[in-house]
PDB file of N, CA and C in Angstrom:
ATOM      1  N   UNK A   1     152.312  89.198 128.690  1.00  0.00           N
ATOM      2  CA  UNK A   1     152.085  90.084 129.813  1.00  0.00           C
ATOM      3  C   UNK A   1     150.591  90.148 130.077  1.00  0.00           C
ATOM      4  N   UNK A   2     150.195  89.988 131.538  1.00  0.00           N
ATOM      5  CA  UNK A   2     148.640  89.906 131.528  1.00  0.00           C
ATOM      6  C   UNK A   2     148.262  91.212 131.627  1.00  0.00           C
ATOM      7  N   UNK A   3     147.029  91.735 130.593  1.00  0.00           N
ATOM      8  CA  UNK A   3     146.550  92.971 131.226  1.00  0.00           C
ATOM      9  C   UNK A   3     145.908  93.266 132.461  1.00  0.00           C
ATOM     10  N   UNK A   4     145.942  94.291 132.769  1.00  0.00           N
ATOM     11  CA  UNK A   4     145.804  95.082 133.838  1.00  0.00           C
ATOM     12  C   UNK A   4     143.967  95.387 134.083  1.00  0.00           C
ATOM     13  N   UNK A   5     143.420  95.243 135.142  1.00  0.00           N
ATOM     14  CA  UNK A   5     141.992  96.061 135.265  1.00  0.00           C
ATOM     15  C   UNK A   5     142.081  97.525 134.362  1.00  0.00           C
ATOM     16  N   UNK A   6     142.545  98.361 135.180  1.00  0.00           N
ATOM     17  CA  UNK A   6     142.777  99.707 134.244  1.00  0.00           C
ATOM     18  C   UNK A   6     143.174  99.610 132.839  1.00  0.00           C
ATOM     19  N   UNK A   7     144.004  98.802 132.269  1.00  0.00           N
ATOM     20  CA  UNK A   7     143.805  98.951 130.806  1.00  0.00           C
ATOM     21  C   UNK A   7     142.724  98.134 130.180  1.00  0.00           C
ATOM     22  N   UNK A   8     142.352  97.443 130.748  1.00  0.00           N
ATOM     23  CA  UNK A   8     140.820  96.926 129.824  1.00  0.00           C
ATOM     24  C   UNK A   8     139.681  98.017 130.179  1.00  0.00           C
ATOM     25  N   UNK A   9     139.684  98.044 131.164  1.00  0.00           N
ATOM     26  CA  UNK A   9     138.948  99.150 131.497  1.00  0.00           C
ATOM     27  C   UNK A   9     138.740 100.560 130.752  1.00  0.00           C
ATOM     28  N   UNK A  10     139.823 101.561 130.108  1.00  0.00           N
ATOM     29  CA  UNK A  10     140.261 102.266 129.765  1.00  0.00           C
ATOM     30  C   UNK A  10     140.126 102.059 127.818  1.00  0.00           C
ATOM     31  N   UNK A  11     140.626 100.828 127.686  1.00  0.00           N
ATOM     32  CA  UNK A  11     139.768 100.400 126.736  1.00  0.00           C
ATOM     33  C   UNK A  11     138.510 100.081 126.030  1.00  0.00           C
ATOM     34  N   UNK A  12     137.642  99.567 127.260  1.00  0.00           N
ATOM     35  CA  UNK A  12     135.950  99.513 127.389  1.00  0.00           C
ATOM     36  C   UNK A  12     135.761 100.973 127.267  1.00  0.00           C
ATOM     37  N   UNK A  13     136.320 102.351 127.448  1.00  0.00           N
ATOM     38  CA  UNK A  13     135.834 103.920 127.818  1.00  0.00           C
ATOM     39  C   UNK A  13     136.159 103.874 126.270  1.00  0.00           C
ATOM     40  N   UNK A  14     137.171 103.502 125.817  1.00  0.00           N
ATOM     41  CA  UNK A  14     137.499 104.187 124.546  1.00  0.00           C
ATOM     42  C   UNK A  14     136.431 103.315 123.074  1.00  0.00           C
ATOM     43  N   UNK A  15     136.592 102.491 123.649  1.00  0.00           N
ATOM     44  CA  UNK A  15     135.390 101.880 122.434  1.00  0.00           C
ATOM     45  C   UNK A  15     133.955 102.419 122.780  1.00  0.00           C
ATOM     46  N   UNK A  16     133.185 102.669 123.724  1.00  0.00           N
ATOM     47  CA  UNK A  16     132.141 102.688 123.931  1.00  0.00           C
ATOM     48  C   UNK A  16     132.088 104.152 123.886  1.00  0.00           C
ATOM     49  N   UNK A  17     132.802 105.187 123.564  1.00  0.00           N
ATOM     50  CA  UNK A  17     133.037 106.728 123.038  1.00  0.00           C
ATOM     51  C   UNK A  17     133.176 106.309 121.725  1.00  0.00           C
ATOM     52  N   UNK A  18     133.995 105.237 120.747  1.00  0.00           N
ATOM     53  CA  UNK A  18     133.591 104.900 119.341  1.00  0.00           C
ATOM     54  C   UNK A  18     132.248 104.346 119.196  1.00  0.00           C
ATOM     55  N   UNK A  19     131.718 103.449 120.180  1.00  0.00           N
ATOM     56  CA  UNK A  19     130.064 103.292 119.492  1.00  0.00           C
ATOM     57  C   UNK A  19     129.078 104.492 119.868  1.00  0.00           C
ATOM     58  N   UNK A  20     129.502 105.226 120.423  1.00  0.00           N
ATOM     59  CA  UNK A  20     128.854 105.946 120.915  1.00  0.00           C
ATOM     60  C   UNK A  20     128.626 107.014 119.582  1.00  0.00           C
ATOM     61  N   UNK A  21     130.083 107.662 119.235  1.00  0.00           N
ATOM     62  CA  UNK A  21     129.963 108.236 118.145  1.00  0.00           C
ATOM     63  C   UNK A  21     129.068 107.296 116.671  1.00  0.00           C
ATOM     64  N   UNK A  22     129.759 106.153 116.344  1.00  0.00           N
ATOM     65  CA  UNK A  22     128.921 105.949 115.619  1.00  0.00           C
ATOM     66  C   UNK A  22     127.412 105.717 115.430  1.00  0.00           C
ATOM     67  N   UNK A  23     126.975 105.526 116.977  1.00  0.00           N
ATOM     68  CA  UNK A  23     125.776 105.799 116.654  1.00  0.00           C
ATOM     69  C   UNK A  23     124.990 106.992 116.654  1.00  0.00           C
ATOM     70  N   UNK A  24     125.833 107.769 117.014  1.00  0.00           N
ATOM     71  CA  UNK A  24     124.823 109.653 116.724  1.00  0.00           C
ATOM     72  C   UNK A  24     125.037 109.302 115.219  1.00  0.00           C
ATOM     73  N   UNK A  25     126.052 109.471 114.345  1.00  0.00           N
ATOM     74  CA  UNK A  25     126.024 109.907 113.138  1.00  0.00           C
ATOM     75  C   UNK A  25     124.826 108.384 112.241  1.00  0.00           C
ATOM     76  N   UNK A  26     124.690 107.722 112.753  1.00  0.00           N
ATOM     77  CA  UNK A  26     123.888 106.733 112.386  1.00  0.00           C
ATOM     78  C   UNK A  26     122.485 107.284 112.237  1.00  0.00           C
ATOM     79  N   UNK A  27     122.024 107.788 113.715  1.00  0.00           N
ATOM     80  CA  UNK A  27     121.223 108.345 114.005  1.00  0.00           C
ATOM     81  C   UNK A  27     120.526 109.486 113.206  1.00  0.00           C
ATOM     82  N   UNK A  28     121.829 110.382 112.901  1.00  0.00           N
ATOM     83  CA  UNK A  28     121.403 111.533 111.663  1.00  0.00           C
ATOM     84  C   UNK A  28     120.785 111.388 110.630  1.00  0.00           C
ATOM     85  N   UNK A  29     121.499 110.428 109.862  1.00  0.00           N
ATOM     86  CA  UNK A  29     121.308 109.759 108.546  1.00  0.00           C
ATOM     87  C   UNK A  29     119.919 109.225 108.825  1.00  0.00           C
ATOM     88  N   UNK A  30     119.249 108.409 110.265  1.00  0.00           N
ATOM     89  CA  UNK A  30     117.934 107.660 109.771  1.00  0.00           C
ATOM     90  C   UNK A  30     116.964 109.037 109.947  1.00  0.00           C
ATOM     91  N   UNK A  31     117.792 109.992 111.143  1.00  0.00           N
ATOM     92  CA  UNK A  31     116.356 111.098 111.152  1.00  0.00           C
ATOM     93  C   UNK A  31     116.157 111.803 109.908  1.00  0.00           C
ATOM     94  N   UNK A  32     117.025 111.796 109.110  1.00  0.00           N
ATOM     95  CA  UNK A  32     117.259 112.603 107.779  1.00  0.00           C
ATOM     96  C   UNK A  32     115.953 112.224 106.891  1.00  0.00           C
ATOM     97  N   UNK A  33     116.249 110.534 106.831  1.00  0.00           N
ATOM     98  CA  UNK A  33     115.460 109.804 105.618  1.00  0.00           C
ATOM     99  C   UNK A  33     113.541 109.648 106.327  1.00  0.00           C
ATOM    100  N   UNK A  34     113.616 109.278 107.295  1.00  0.00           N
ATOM    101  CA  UNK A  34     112.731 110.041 108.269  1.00  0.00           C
ATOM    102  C   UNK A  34     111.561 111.082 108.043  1.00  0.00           C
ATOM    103  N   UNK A  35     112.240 112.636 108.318  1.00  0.00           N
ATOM    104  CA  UNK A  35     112.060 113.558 107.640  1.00  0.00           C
ATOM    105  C   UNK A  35     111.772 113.460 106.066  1.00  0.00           C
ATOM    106  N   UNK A  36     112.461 113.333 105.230  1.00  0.00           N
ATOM    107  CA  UNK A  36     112.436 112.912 103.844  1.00  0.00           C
ATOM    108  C   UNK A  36     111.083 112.214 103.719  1.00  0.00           C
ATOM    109  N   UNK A  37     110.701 111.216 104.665  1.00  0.00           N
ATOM    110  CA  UNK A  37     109.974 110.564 104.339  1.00  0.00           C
ATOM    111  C   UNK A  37     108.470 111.287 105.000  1.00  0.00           C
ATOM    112  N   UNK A  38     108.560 111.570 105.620  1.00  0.00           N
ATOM    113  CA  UNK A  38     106.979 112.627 105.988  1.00  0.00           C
ATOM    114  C   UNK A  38     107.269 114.258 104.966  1.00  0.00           C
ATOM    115  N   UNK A  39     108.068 114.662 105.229  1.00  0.00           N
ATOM    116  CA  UNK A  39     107.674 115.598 103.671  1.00  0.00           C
ATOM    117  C   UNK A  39     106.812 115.152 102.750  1.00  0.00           C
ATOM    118  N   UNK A  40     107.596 114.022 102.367  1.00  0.00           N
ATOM    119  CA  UNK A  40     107.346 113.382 101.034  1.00  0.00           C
ATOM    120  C   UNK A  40     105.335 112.701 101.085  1.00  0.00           C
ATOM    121  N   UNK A  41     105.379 112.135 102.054  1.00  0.00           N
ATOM    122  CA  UNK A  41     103.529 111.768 102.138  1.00  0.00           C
ATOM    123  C   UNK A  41     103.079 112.451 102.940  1.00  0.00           C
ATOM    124  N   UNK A  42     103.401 113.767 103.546  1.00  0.00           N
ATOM    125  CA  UNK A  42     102.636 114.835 103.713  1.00  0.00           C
ATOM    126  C   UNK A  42     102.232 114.011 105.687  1.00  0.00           C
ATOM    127  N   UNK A  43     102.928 113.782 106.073  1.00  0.00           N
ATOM    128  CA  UNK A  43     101.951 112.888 107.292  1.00  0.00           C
ATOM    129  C   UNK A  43     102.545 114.128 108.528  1.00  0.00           C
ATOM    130  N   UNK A  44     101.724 113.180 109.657  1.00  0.00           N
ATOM    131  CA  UNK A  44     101.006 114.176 110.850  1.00  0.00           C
ATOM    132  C   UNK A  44     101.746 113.501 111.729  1.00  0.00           C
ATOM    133  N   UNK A  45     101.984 114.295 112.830  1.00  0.00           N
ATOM    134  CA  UNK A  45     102.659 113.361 114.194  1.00  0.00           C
ATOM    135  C   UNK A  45     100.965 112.343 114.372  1.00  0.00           C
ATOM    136  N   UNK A  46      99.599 113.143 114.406  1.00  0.00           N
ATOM    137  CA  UNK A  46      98.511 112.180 114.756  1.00  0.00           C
ATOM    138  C   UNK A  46      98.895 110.821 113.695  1.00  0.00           C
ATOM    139  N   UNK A  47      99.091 111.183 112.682  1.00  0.00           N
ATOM    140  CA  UNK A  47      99.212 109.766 111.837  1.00  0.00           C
ATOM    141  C   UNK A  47     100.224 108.826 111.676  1.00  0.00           C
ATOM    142  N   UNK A  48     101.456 109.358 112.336  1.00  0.00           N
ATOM    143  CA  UNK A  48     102.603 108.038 113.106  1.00  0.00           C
ATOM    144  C   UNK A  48     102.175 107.561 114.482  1.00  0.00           C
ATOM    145  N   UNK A  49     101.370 107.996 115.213  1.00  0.00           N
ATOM    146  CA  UNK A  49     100.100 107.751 116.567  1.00  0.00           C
ATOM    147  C   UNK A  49     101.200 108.233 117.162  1.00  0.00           C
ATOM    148  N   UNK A  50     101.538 110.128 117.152  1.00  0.00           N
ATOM    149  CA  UNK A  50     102.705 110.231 118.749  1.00  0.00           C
ATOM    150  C   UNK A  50     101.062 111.427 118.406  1.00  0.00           C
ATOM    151  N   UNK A  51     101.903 112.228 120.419  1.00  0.00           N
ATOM    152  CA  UNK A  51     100.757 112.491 120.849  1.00  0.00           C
ATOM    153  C   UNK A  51     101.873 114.101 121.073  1.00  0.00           C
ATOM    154  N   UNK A  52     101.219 115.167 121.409  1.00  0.00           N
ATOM    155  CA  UNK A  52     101.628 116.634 122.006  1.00  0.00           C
ATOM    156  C   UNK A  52     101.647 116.483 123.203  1.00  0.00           C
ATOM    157  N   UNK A  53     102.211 116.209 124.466  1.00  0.00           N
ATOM    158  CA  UNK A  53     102.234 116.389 125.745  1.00  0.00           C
ATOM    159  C   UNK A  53     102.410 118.450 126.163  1.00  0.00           C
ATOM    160  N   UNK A  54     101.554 118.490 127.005  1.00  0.00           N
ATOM    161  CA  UNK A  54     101.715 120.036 127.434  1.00  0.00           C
ATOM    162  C   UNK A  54     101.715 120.138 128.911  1.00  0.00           C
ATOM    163  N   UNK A  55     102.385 118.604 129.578  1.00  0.00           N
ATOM    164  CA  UNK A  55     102.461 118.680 130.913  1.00  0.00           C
ATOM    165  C   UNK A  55     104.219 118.010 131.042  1.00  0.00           C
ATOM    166  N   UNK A  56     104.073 117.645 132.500  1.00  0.00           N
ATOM    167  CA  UNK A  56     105.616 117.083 132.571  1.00  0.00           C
ATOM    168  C   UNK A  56     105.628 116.234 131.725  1.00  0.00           C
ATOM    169  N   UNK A  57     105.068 115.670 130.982  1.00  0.00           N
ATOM    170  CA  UNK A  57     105.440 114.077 129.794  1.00  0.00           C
ATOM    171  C   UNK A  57     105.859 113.288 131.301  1.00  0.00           C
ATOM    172  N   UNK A  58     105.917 112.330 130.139  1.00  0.00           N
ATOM    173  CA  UNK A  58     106.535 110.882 131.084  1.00  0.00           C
ATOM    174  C   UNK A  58     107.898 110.830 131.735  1.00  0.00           C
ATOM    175  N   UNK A  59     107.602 110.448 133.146  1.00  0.00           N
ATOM    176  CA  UNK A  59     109.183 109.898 133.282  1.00  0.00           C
ATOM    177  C   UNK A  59     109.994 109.388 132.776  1.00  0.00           C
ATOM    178  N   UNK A  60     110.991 110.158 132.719  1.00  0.00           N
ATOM    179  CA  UNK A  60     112.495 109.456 132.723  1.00  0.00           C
ATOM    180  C   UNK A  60     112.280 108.266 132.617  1.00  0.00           C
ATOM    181  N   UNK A  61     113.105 107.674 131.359  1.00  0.00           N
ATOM    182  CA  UNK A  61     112.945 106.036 131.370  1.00  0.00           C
ATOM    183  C   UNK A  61     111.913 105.215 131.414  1.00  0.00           C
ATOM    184  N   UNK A  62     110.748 105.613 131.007  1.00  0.00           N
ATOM    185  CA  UNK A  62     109.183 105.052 130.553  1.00  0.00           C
ATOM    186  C   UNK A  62     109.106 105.215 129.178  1.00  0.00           C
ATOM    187  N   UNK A  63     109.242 104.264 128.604  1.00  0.00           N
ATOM    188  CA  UNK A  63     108.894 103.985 127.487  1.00  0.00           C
ATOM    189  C   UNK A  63     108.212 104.403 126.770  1.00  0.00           C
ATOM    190  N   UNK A  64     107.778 104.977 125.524  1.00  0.00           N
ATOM    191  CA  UNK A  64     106.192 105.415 125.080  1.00  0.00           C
ATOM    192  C   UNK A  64     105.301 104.195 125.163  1.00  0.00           C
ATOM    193  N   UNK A  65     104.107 105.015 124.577  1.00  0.00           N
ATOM    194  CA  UNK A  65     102.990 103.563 124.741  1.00  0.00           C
ATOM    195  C   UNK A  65     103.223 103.471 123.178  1.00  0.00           C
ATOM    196  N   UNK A  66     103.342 101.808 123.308  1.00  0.00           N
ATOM    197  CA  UNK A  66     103.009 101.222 121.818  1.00  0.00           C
ATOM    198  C   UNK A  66     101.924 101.104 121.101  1.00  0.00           C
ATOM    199  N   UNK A  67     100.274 101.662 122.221  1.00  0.00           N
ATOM    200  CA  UNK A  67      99.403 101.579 121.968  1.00  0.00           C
ATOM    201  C   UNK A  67      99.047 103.071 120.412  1.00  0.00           C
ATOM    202  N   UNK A  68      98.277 102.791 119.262  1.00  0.00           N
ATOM    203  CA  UNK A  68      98.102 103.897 118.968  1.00  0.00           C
ATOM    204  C   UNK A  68      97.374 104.870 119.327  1.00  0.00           C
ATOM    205  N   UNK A  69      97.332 106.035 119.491  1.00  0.00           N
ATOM    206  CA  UNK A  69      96.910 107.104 119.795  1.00  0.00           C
ATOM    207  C   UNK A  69      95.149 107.261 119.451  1.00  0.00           C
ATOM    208  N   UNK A  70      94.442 107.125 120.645  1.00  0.00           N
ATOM    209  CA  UNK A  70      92.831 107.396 120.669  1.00  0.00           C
ATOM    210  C   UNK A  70      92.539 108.678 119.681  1.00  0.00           C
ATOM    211  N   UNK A  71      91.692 108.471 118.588  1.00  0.00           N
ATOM    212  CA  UNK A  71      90.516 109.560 118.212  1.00  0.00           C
ATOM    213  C   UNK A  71      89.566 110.407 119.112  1.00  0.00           C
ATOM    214  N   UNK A  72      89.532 111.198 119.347  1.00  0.00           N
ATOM    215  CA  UNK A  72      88.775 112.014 120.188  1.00  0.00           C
ATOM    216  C   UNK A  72      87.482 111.861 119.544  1.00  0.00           C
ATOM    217  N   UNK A  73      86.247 111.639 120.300  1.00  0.00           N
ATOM    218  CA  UNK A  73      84.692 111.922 119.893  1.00  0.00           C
ATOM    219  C   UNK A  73      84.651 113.078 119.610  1.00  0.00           C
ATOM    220  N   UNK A  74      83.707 113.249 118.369  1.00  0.00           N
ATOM    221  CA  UNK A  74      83.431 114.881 118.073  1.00  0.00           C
ATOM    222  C   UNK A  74      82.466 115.234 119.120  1.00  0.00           C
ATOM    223  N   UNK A  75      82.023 116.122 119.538  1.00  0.00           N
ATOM    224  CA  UNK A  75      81.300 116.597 120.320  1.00  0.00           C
ATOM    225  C   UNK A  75      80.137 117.370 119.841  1.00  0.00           C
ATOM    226  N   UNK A  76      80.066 117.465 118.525  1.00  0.00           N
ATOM    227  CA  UNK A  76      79.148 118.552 118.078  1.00  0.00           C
ATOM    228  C   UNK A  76      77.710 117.383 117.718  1.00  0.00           C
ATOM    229  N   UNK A  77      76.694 118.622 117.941  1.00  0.00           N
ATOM    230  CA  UNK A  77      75.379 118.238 118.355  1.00  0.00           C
ATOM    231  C   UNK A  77      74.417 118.473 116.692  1.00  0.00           C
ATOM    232  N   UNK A  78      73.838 117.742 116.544  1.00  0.00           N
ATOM    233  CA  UNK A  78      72.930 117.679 115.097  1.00  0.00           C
ATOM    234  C   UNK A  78      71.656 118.934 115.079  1.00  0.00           C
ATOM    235  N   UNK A  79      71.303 118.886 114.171  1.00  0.00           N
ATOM    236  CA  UNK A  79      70.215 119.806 114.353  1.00  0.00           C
ATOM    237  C   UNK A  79      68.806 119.288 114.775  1.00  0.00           C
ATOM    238  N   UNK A  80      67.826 119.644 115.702  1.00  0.00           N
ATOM    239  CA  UNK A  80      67.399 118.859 115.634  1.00  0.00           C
ATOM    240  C   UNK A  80      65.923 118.880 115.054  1.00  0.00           C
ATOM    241  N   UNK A  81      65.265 117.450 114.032  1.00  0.00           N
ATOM    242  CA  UNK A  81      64.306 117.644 113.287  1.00  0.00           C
ATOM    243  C   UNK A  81      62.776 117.115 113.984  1.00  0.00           C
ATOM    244  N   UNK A  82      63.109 116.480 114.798  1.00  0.00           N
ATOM    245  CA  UNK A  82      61.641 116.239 115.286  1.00  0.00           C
ATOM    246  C   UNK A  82      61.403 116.134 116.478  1.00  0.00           C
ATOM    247  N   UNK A  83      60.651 117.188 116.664  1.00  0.00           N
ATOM    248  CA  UNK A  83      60.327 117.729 118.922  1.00  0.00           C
ATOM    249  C   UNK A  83      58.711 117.355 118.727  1.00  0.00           C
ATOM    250  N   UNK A  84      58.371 117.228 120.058  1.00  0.00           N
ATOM    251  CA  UNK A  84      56.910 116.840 120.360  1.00  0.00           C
ATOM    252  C   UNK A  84      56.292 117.868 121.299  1.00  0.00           C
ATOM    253  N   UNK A  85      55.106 117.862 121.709  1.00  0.00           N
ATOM    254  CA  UNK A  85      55.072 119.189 122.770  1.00  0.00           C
ATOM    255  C   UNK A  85      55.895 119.230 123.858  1.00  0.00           C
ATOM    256  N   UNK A  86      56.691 117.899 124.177  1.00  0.00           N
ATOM    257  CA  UNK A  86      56.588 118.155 125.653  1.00  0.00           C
ATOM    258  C   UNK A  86      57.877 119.010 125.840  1.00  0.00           C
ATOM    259  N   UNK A  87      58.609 118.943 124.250  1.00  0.00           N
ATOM    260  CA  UNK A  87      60.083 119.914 124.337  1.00  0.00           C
ATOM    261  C   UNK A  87      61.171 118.450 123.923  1.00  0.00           C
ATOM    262  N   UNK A  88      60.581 117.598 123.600  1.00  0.00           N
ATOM    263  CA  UNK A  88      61.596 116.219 123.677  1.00  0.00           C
ATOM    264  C   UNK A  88      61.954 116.719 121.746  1.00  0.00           C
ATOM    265  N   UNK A  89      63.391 116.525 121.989  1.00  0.00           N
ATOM    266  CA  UNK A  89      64.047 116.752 120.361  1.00  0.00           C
ATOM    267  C   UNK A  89      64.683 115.736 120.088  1.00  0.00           C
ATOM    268  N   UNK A  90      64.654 115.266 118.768  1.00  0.00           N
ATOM    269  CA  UNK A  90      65.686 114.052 118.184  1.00  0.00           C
ATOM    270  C   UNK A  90      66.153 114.660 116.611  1.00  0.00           C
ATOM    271  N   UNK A  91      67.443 114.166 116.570  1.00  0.00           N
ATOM    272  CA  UNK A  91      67.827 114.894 115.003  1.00  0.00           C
ATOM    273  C   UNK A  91      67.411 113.736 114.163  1.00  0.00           C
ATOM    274  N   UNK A  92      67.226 112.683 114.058  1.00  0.00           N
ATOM    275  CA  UNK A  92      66.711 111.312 113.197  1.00  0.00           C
ATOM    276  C   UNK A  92      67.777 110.844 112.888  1.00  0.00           C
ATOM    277  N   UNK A  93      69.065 110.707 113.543  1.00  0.00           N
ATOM    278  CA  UNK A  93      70.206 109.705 113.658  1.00  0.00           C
ATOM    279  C   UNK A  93      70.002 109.336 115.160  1.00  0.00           C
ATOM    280  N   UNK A  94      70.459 108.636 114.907  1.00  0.00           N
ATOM    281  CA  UNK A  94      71.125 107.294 115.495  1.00  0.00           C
ATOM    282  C   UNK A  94      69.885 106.453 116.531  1.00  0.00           C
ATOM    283  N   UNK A  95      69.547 105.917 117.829  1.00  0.00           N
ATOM    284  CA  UNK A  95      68.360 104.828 118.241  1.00  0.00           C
ATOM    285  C   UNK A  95      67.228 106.011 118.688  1.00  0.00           C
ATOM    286  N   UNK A  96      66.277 105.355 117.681  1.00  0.00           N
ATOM    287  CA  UNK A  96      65.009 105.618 117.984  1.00  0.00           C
ATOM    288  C   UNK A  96      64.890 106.305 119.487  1.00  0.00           C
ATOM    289  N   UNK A  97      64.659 107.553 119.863  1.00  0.00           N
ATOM    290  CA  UNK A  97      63.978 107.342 121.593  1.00  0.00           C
ATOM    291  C   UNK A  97      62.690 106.932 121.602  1.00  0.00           C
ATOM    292  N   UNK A  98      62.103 106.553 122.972  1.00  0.00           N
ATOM    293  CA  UNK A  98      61.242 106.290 123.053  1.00  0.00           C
ATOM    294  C   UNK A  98      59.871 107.172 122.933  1.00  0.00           C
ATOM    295  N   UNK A  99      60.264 108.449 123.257  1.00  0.00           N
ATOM    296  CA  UNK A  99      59.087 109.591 123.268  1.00  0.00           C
ATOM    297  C   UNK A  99      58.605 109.428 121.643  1.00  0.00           C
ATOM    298  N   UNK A 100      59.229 108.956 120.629  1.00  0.00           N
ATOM    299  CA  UNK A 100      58.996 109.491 119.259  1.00  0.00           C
ATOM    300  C   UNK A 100      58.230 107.809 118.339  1.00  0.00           C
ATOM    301  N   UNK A 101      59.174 106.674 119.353  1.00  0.00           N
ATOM    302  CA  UNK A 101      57.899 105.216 119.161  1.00  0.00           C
ATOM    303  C   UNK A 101      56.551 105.498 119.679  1.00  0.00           C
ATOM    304  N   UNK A 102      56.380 106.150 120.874  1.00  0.00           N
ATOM    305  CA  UNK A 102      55.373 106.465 121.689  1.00  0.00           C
ATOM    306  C   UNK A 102      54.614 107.275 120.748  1.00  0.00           C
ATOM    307  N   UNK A 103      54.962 108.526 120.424  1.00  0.00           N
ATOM    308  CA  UNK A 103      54.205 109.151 119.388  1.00  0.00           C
ATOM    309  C   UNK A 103      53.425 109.160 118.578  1.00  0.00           C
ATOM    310  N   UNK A 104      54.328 107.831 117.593  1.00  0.00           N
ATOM    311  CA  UNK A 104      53.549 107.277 116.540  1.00  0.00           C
ATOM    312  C   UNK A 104      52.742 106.392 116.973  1.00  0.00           C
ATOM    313  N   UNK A 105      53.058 106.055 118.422  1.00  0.00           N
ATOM    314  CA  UNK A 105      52.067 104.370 118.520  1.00  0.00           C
ATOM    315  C   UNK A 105      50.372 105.387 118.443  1.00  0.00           C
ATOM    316  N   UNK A 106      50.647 106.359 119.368  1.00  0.00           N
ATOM    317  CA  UNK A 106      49.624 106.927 119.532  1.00  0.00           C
ATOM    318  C   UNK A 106      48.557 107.462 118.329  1.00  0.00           C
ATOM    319  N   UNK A 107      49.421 107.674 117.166  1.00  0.00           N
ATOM    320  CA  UNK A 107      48.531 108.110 116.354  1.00  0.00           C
ATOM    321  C   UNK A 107      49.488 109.447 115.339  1.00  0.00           C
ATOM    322  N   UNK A 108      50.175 109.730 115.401  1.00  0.00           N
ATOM    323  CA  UNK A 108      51.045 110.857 114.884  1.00  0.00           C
ATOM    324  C   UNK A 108      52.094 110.371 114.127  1.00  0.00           C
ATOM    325  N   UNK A 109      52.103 111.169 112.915  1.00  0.00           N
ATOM    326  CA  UNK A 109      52.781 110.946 111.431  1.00  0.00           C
ATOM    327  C   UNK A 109      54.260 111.574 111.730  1.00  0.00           C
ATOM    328  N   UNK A 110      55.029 111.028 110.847  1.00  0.00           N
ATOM    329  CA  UNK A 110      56.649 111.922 111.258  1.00  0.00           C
ATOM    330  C   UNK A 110      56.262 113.044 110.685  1.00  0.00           C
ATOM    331  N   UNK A 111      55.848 113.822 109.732  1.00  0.00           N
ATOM    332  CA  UNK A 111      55.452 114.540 109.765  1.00  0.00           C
ATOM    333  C   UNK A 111      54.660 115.549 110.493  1.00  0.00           C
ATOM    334  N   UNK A 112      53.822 115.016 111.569  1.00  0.00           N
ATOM    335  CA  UNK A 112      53.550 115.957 112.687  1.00  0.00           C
ATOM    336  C   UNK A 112      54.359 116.346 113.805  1.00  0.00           C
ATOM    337  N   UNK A 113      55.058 115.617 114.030  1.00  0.00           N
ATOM    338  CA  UNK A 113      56.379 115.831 114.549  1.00  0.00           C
ATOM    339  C   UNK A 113      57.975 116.466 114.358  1.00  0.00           C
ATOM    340  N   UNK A 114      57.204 116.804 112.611  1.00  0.00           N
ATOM    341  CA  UNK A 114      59.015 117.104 111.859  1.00  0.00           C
ATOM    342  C   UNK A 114      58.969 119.131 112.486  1.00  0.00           C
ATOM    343  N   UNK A 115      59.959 119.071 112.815  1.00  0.00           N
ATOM    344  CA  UNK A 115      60.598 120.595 113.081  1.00  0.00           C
ATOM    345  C   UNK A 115      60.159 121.833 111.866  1.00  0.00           C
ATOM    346  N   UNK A 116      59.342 122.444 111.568  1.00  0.00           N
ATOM    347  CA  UNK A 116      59.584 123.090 110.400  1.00  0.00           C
ATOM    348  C   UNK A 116      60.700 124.633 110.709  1.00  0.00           C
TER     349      UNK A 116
END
């Protein structure tokens, strides 16, 4: 007897409600071990690279980014150890400015220049 549209059909509904189920309970079991597994090494959503969205998030059906998640620049400012008269400050990290090559070309010790 040849089957019918409607019973294959009806069949495709009923299996794909069995994969369907098996894959939630699949699903449980990996979020479980998952969990288990960030307990266990103590980790951060920053350190699996997901991110906090506090707007609409992404559309529907956009993928996440596979990219990992950017470090933010710190923003905080050094103290700073050596000003000249004119008000020019440098903390003695990072490139030389020029007001402080100039300085010395002229004749002045880091020491006349250091912040006390």
């Amino acid at each position: 007897m040849p089957a019918s549209l409607s019973r294959i059909n009806s069949q495709i509904e009923k299996l794909q409600r069995e994969a369907d189920a098996l894959k939630a309970k699949e699903a449980t079991g990996v979020i479980n071990r998952i969990r288990e597994a960030i307990d266990h090494y103590g980790l951060t959503a920053s350190d699996l690279g997901l991110t906090v969205s506090r707007g609409r998030g992404r559309p529907p059906g956009r993928p996440a980014s596979t990219k990992p998640a950017k470090r933010a620049k710190s923003k905080t400012t050094g103290v700073i150890k050596y000003r000249d008269e004119a008000g020019n400050g440098w903390t003695g990290r990072g490139r030389v400015p020029s007001w402080y090559k100039s300085a010395l070309e002229s004749g002045k010790t880091q020491a006349d220049l250091l912040v006390n």
